[in-house]
N, C-alpha and C. Protein backbone atom coordinates (compact mmCIF):
# COMPACT_ATOMS: atom_id res chain seq x y z
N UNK A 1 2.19 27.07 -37.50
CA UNK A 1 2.88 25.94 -36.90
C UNK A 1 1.87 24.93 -36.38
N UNK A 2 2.01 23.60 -36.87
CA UNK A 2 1.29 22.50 -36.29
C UNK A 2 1.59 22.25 -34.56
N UNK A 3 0.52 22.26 -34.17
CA UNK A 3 0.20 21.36 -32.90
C UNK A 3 1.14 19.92 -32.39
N UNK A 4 1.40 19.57 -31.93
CA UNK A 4 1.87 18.45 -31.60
C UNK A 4 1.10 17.45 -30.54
N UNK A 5 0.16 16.74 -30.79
CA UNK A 5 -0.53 15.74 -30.09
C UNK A 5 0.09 15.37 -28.94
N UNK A 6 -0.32 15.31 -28.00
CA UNK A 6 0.17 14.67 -26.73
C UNK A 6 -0.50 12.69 -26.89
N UNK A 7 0.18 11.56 -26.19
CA UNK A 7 -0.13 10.30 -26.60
C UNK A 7 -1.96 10.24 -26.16
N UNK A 8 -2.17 10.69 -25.65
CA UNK A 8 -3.56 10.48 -24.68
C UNK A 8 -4.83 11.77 -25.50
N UNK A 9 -4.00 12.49 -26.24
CA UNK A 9 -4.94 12.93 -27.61
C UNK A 9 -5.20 12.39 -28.84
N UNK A 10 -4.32 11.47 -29.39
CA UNK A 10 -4.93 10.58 -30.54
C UNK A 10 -5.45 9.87 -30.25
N UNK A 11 -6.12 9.83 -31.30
CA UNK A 11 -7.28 8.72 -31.18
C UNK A 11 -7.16 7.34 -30.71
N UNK A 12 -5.85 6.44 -31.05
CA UNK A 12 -5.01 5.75 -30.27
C UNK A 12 -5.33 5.98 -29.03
N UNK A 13 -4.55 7.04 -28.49
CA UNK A 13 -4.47 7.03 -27.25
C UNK A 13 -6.30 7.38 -26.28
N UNK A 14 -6.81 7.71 -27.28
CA UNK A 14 -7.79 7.93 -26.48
C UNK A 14 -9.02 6.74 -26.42
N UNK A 15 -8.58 5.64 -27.07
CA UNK A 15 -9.30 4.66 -27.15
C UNK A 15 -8.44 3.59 -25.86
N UNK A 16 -7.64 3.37 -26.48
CA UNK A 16 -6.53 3.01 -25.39
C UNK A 16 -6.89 3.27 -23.80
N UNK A 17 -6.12 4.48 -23.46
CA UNK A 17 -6.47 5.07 -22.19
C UNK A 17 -7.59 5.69 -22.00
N UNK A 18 -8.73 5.93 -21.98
CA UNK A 18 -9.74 6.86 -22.03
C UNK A 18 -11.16 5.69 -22.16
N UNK A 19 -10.81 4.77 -22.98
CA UNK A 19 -12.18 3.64 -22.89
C UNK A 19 -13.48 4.47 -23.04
N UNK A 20 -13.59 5.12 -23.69
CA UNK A 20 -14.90 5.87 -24.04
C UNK A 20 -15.22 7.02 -22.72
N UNK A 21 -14.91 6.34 -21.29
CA UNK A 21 -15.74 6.44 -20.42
C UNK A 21 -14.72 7.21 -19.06
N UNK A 22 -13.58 7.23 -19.22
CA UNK A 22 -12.66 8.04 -18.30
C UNK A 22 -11.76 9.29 -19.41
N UNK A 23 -11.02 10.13 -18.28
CA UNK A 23 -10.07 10.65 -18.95
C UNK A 23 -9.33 9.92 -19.56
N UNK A 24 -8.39 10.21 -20.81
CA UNK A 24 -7.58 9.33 -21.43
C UNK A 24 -5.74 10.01 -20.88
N UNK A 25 -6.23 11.01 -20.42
CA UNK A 25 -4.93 11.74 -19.67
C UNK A 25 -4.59 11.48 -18.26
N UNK A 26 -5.72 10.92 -17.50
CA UNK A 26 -5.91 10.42 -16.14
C UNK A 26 -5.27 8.58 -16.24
N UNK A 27 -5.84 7.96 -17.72
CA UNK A 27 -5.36 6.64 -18.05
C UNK A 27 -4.18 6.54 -18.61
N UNK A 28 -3.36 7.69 -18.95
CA UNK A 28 -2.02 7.75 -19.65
C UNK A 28 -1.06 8.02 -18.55
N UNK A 29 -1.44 8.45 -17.77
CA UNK A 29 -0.37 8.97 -16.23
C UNK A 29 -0.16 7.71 -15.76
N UNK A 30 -1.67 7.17 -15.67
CA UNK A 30 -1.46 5.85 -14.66
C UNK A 30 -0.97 4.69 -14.88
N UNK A 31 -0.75 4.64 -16.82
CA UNK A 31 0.40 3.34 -17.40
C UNK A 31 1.47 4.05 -17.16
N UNK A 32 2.11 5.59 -17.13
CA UNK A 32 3.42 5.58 -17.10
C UNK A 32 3.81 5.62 -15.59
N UNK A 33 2.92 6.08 -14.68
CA UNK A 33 3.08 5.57 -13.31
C UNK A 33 3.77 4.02 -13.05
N UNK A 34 2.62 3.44 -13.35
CA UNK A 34 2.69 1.70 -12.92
C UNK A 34 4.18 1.32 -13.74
N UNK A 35 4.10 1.55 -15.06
CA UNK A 35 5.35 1.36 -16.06
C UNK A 35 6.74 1.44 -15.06
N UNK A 36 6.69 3.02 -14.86
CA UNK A 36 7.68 3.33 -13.81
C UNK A 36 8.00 2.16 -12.67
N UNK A 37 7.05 2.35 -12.17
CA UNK A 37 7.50 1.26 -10.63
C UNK A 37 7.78 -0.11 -10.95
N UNK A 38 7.19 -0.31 -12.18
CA UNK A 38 8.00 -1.52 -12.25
C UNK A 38 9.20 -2.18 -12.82
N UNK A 39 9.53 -0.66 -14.00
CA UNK A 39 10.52 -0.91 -14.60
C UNK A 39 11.58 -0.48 -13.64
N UNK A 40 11.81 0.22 -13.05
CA UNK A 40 12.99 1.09 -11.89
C UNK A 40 12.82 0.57 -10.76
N UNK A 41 11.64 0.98 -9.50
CA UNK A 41 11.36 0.88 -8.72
C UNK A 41 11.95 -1.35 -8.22
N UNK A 42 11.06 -1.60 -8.88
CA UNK A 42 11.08 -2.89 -8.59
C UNK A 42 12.32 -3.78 -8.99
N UNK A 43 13.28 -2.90 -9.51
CA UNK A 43 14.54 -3.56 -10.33
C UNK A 43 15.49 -2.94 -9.65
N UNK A 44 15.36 -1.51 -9.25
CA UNK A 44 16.29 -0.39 -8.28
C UNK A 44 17.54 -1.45 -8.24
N UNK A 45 18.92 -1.01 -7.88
CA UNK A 45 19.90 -2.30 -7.39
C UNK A 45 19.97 -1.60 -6.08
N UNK A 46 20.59 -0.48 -6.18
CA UNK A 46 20.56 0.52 -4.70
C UNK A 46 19.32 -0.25 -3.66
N UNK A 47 18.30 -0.06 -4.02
CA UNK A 47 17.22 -0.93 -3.38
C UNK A 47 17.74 -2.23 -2.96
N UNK A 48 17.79 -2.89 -3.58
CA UNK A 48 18.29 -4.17 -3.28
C UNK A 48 19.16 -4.43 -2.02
N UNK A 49 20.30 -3.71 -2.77
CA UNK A 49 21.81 -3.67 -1.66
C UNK A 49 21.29 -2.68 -0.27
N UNK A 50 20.26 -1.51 -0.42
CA UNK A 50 19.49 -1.59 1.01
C UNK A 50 18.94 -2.23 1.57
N UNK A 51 17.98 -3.10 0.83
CA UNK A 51 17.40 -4.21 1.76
C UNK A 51 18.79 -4.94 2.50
N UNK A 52 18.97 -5.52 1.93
CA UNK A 52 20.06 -6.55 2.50
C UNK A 52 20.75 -6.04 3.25
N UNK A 53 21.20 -4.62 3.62
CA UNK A 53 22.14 -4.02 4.67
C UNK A 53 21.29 -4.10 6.09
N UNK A 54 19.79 -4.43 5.85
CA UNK A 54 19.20 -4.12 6.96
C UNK A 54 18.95 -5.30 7.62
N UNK A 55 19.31 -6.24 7.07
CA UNK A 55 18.98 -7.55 7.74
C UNK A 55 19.84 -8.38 8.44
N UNK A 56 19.39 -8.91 9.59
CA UNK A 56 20.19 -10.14 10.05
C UNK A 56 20.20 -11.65 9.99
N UNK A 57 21.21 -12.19 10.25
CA UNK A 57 21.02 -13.81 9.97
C UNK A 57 20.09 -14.55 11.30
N UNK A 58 19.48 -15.21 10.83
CA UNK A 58 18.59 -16.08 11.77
C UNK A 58 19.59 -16.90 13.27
N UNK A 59 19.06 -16.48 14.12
CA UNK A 59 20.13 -17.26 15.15
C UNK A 59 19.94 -18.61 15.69
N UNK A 60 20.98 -18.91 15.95
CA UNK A 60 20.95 -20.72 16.68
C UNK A 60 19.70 -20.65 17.32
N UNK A 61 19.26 -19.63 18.35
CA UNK A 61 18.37 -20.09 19.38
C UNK A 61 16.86 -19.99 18.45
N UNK A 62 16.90 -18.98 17.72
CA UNK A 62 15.71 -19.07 16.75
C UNK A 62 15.36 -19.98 15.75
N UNK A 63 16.30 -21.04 15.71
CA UNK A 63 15.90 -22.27 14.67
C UNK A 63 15.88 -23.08 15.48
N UNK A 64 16.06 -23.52 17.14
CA UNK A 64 15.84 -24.17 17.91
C UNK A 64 14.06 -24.02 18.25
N UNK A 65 14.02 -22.63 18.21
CA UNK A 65 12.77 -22.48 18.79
C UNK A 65 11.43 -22.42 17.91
N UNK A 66 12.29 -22.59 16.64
CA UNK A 66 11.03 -22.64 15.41
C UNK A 66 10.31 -21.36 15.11
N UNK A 67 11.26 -20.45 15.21
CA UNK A 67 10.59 -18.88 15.28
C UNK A 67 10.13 -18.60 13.86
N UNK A 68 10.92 -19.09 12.68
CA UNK A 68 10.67 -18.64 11.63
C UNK A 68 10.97 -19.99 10.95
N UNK A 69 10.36 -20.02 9.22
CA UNK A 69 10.27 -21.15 8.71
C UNK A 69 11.63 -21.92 8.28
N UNK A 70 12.18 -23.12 8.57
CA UNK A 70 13.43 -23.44 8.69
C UNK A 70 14.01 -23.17 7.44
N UNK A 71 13.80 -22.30 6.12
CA UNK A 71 14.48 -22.27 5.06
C UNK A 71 14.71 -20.73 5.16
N UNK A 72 14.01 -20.04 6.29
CA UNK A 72 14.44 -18.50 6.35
C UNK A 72 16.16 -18.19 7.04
N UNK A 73 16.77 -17.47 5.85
CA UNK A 73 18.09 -17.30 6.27
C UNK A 73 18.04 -15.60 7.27
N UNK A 74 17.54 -14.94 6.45
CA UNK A 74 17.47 -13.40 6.87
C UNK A 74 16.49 -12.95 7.04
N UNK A 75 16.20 -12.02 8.47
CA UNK A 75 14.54 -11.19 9.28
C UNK A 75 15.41 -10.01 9.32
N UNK A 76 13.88 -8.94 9.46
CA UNK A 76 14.19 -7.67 10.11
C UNK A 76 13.01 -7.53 10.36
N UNK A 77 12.58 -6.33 11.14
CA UNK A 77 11.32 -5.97 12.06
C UNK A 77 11.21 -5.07 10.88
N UNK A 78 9.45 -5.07 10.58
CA UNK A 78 8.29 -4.18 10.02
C UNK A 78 8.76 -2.77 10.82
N UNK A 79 9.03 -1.62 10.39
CA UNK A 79 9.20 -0.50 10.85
C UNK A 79 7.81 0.09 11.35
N UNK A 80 6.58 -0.15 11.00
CA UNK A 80 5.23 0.25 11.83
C UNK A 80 4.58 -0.79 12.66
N UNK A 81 4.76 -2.20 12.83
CA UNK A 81 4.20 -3.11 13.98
C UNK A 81 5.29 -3.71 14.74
N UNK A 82 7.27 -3.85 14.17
CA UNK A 82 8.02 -3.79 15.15
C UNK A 82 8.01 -5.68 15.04
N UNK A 83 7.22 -6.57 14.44
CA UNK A 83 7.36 -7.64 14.10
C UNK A 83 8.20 -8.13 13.46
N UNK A 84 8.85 -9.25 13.17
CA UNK A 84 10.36 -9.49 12.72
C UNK A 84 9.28 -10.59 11.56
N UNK A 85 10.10 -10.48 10.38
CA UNK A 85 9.78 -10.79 9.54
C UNK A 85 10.67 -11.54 8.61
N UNK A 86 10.59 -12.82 8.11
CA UNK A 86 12.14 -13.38 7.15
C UNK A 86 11.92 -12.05 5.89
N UNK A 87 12.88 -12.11 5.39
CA UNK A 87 13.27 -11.11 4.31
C UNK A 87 12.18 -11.35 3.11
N UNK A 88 11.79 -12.57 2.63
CA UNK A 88 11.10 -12.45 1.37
C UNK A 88 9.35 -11.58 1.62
N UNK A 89 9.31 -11.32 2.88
CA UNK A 89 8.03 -11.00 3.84
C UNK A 89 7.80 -9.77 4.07
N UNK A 90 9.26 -8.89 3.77
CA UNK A 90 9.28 -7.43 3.61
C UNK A 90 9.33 -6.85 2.69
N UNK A 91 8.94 -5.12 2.24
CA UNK A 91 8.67 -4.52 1.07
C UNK A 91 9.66 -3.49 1.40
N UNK A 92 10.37 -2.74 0.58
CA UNK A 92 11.25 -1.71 0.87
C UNK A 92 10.02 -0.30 0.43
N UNK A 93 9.68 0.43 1.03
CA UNK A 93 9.03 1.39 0.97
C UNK A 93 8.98 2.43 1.71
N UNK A 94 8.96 3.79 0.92
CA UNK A 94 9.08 5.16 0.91
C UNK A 94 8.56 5.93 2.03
N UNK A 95 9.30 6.49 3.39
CA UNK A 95 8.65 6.75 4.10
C UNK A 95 7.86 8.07 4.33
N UNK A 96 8.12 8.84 2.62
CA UNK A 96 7.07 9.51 2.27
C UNK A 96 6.77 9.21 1.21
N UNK A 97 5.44 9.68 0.99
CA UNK A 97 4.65 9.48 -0.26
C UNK A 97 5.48 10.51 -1.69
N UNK A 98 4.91 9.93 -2.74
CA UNK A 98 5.45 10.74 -3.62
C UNK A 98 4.45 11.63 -4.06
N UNK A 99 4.87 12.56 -4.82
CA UNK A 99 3.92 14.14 -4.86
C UNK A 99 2.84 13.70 -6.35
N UNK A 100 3.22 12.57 -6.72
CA UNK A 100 1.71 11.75 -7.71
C UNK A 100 2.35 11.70 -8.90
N UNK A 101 1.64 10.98 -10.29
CA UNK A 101 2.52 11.01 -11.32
C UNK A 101 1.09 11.38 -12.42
N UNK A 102 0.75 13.00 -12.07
CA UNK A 102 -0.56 13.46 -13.39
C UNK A 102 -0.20 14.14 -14.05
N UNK A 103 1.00 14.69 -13.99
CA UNK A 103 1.18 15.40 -15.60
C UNK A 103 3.04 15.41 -15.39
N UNK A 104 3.14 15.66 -16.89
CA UNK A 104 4.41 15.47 -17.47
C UNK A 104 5.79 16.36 -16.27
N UNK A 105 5.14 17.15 -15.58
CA UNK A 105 6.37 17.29 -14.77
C UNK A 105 6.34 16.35 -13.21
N UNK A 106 5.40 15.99 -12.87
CA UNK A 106 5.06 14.94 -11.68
C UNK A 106 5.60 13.86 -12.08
N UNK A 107 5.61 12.97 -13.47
CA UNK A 107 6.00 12.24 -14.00
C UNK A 107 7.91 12.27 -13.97
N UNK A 108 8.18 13.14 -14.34
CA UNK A 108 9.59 13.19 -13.96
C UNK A 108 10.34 13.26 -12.72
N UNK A 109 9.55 13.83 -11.72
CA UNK A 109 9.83 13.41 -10.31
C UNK A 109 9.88 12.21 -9.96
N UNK A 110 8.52 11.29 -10.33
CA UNK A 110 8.45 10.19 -10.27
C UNK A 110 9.19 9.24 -10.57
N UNK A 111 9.91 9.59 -11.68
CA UNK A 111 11.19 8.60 -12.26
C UNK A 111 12.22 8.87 -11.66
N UNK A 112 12.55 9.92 -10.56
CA UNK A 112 13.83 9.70 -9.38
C UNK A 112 13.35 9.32 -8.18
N UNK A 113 11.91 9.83 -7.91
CA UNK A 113 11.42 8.92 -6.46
C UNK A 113 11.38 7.52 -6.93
N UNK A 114 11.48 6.71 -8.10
CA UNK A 114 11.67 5.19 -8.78
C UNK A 114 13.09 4.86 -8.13
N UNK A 115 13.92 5.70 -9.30
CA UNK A 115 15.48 5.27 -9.57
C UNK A 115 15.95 6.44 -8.90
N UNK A 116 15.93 7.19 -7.77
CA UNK A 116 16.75 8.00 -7.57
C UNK A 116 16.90 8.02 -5.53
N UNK A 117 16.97 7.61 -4.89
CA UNK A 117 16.63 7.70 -3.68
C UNK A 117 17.82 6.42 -3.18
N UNK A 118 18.49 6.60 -1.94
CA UNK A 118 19.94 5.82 -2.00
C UNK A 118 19.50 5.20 -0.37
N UNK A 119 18.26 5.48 0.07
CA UNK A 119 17.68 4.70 1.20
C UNK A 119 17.64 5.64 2.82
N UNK A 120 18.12 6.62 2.67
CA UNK A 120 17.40 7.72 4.15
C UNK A 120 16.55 7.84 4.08
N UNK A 121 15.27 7.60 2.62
CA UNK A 121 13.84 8.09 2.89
C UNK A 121 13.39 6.60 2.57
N UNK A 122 14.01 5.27 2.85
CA UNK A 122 12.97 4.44 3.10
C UNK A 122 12.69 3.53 4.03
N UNK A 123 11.99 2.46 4.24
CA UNK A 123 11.79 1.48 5.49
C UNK A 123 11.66 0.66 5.42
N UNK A 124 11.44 -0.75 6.26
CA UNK A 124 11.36 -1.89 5.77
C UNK A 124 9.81 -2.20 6.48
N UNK A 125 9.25 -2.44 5.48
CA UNK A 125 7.61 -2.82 5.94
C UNK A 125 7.09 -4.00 5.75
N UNK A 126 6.22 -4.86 6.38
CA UNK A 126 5.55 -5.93 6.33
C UNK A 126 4.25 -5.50 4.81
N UNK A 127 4.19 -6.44 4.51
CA UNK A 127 3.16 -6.24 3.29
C UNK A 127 2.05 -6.12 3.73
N UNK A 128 1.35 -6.75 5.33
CA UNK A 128 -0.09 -5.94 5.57
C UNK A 128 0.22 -4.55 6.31
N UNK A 129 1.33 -4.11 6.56
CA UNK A 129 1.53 -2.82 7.10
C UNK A 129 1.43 -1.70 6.01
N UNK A 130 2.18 -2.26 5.03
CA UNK A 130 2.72 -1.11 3.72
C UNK A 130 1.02 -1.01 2.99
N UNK A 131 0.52 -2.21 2.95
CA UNK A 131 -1.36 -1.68 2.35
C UNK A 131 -1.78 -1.02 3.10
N UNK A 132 -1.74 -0.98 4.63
CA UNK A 132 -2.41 0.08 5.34
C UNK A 132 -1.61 1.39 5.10
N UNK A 133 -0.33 1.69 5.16
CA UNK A 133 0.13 2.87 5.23
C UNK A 133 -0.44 3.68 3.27
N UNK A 134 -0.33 2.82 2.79
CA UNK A 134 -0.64 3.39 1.53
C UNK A 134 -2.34 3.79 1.22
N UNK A 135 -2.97 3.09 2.01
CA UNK A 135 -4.55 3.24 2.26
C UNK A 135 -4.60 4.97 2.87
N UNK A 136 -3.76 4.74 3.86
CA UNK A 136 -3.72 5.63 4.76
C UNK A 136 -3.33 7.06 3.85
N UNK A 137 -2.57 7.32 3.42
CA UNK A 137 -2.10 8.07 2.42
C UNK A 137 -3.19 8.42 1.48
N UNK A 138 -3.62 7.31 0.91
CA UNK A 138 -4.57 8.02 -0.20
C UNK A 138 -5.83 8.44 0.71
N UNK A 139 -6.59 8.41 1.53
CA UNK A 139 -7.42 8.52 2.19
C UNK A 139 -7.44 9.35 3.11
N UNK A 140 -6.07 9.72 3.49
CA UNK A 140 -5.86 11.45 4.44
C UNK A 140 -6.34 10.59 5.66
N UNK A 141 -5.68 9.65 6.35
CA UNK A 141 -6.08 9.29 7.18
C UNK A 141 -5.01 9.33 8.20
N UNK A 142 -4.81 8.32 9.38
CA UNK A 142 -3.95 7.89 10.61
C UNK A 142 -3.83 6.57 9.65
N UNK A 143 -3.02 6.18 10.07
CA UNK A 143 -2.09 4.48 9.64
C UNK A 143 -3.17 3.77 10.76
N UNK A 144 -3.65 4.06 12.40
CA UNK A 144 -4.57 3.61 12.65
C UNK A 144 -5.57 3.59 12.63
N UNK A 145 -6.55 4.71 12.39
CA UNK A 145 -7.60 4.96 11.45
C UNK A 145 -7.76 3.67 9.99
N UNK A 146 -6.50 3.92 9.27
CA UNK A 146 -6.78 3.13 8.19
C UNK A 146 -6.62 1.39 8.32
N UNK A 147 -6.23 1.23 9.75
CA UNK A 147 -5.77 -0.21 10.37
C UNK A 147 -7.24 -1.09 10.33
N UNK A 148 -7.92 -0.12 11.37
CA UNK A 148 -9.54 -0.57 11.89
C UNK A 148 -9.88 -0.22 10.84
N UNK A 149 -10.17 0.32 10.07
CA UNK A 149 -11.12 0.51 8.65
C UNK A 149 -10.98 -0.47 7.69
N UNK A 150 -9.71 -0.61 7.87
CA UNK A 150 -9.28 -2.13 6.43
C UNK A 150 -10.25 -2.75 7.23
N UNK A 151 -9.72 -3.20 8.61
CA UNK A 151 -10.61 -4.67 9.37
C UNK A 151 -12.11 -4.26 9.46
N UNK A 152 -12.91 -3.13 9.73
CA UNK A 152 -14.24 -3.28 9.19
C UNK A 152 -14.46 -3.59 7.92
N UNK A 153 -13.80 -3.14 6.47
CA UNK A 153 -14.11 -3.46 5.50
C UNK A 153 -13.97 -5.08 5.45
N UNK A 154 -12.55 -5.75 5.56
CA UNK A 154 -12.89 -6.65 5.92
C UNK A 154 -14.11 -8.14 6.43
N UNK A 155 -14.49 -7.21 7.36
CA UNK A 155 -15.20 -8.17 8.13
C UNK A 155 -16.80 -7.73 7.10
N UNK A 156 -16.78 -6.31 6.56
CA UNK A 156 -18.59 -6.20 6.16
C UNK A 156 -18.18 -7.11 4.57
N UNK A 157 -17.54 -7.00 4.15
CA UNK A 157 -17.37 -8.03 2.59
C UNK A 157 -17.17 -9.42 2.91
N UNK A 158 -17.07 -9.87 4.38
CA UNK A 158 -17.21 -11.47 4.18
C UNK A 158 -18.60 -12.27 3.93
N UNK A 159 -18.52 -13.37 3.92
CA UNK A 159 -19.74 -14.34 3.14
C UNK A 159 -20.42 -13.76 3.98
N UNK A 160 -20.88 -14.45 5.41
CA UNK A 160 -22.34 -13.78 6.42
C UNK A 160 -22.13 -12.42 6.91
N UNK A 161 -21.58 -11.56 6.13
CA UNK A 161 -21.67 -9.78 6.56
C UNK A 161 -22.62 -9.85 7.33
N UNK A 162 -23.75 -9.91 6.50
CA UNK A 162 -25.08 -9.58 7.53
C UNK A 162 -25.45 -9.92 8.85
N UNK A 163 -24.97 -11.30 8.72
CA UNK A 163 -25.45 -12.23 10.59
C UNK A 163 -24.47 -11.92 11.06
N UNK A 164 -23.09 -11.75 10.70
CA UNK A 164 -22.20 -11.64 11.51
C UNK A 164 -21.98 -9.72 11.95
N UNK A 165 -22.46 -8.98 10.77
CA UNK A 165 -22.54 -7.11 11.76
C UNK A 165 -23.42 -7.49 12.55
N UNK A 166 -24.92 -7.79 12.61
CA UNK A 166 -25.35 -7.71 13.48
C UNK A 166 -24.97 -8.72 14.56
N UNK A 167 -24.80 -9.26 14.54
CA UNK A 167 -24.00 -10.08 16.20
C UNK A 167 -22.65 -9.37 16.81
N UNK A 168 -22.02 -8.63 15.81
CA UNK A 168 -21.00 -7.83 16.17
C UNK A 168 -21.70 -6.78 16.70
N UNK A 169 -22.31 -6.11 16.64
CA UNK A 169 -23.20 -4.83 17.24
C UNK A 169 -23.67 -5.60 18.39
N UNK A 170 -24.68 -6.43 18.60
CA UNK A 170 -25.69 -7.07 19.78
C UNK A 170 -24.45 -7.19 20.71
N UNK A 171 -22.97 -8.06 20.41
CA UNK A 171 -22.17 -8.69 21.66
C UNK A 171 -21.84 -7.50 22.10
N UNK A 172 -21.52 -5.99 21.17
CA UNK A 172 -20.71 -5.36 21.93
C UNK A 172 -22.17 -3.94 23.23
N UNK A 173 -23.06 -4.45 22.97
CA UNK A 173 -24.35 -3.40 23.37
C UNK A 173 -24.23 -2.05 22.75
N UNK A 174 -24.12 -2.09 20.86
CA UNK A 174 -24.05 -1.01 20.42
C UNK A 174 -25.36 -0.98 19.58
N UNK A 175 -26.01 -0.48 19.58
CA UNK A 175 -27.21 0.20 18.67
C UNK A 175 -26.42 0.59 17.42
N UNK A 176 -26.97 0.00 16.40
CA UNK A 176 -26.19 0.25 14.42
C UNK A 176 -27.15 1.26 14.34
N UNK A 177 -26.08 2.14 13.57
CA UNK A 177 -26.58 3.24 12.71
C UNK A 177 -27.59 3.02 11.73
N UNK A 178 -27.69 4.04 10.69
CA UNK A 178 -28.86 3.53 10.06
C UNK A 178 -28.38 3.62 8.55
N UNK A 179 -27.31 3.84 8.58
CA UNK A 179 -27.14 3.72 6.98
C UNK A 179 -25.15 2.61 7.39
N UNK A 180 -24.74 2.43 5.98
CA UNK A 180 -23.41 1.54 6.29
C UNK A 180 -22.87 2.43 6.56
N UNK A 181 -22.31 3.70 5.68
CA UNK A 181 -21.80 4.41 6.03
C UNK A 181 -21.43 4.70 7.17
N UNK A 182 -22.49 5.15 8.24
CA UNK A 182 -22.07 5.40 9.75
C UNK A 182 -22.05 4.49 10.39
N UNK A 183 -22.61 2.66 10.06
CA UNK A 183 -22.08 1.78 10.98
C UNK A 183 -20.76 1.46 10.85
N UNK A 184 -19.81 1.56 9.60
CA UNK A 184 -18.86 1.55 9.10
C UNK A 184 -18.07 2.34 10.21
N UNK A 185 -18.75 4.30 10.26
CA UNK A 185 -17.93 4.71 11.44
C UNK A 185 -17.69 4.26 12.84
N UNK A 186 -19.13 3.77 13.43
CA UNK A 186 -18.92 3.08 14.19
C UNK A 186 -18.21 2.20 14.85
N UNK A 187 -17.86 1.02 14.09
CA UNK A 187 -16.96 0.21 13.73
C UNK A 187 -15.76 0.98 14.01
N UNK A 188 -15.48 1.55 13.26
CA UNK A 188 -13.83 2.01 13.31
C UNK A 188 -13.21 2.72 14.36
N UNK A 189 -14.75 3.68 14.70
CA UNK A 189 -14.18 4.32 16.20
C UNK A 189 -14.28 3.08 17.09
N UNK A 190 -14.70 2.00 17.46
CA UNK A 190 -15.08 1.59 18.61
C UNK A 190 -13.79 0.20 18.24
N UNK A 191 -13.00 0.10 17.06
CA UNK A 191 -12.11 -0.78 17.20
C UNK A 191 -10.37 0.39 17.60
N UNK A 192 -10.71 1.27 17.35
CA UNK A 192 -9.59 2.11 17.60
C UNK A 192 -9.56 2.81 19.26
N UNK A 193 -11.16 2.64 19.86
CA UNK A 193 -11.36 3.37 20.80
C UNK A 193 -10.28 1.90 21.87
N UNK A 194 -10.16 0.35 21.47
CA UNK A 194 -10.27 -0.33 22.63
C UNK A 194 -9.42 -1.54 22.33
């Protein structure tokens, strides 16, 4: 009896997903991953008709007071900073992670954590909240842990990194480590410590 190729064993597929230089089974998960979320996930209707159950209409006194931009009809508060947000400003997202999409039975989970979930397991998040919580997740971290870490990364990838860590170290009377790595820790404990 012949074998039956999986897509990420032909040669196709292994040129394709695999690029000489990665798994081609690690690059085949991760198009039907992404595929997924965007074909289901991002189209969901259930999704939809949850968002919208969670929101309220903008009030008299809040278009008096210029709270939000005068073409915003509908806010709800970020479920991790508690900030009110017009609706196009929020992400509907999973308030657990999903169990990953690397092989053919993870993959099928994945296509009901997409299209299958009717909104008890999700939240309404601000889009710099939902990058940290998802940082946070892949990284085995705290949501605040991964808060101060975005903002050190942040701040060491801007144009004057250099003049500006060290003046960040001198204002606060901290002595820098000696490699990034641990000024990096630094950083993160001493923005979480205060």
């Amino acid at each position: 009896m012949e074998l039956k190729l999986k897509p990420w064993e032909t040669e196709e597929g292994k040129a394709i997903w695999g690029g000489g230089k990665k798994d081609p089974r690690v690059g085949y998960f991760n198009w039907i991953r992404g595929s997924l979320r965007r074909a289901l996930w991002s189209d969901y209707p259930i999704r939809s008709e949850w968002k919208k159950s969670q929101l309220r209409t903008v009030t008299a006194e809040e278009r008096l007071a210029k709270t939000f931009h005068p073409s915003t009809k509908a806010v709800a508060a970020c479920t991790y900073c508690n900030q009110w947000f017009a609706q196009s400003k929020l992400e509907v997202d999973h308030i657990l992670s999903s169990d990953g999409c690397k092989t053919e039975e993870e993959a099928e989970k994945f296509l009901w954590y997409c299209a299958g979930g009717i909104g008890t397991d999700w939240c309404l998040s601000c889009v710099p909240c939902h990058k940290i919580k998802t940082y946070a997740e892949r990284q085995g971290i705290s949501f605040e842990e991964a808060a101060a870490t975005k903002k050190v990364i942040a701040m060491e990838t801007s144009e004057d990194s250099k003049e500006f860590l060290l003046k960040w170290f001198t204002e606060r009377g901290i002595v820098p480590a000696s490699n990034a790595k641990k000024r990096r820790a630094q950083m993160v404990n001493y923005i979480m410590e205060g």
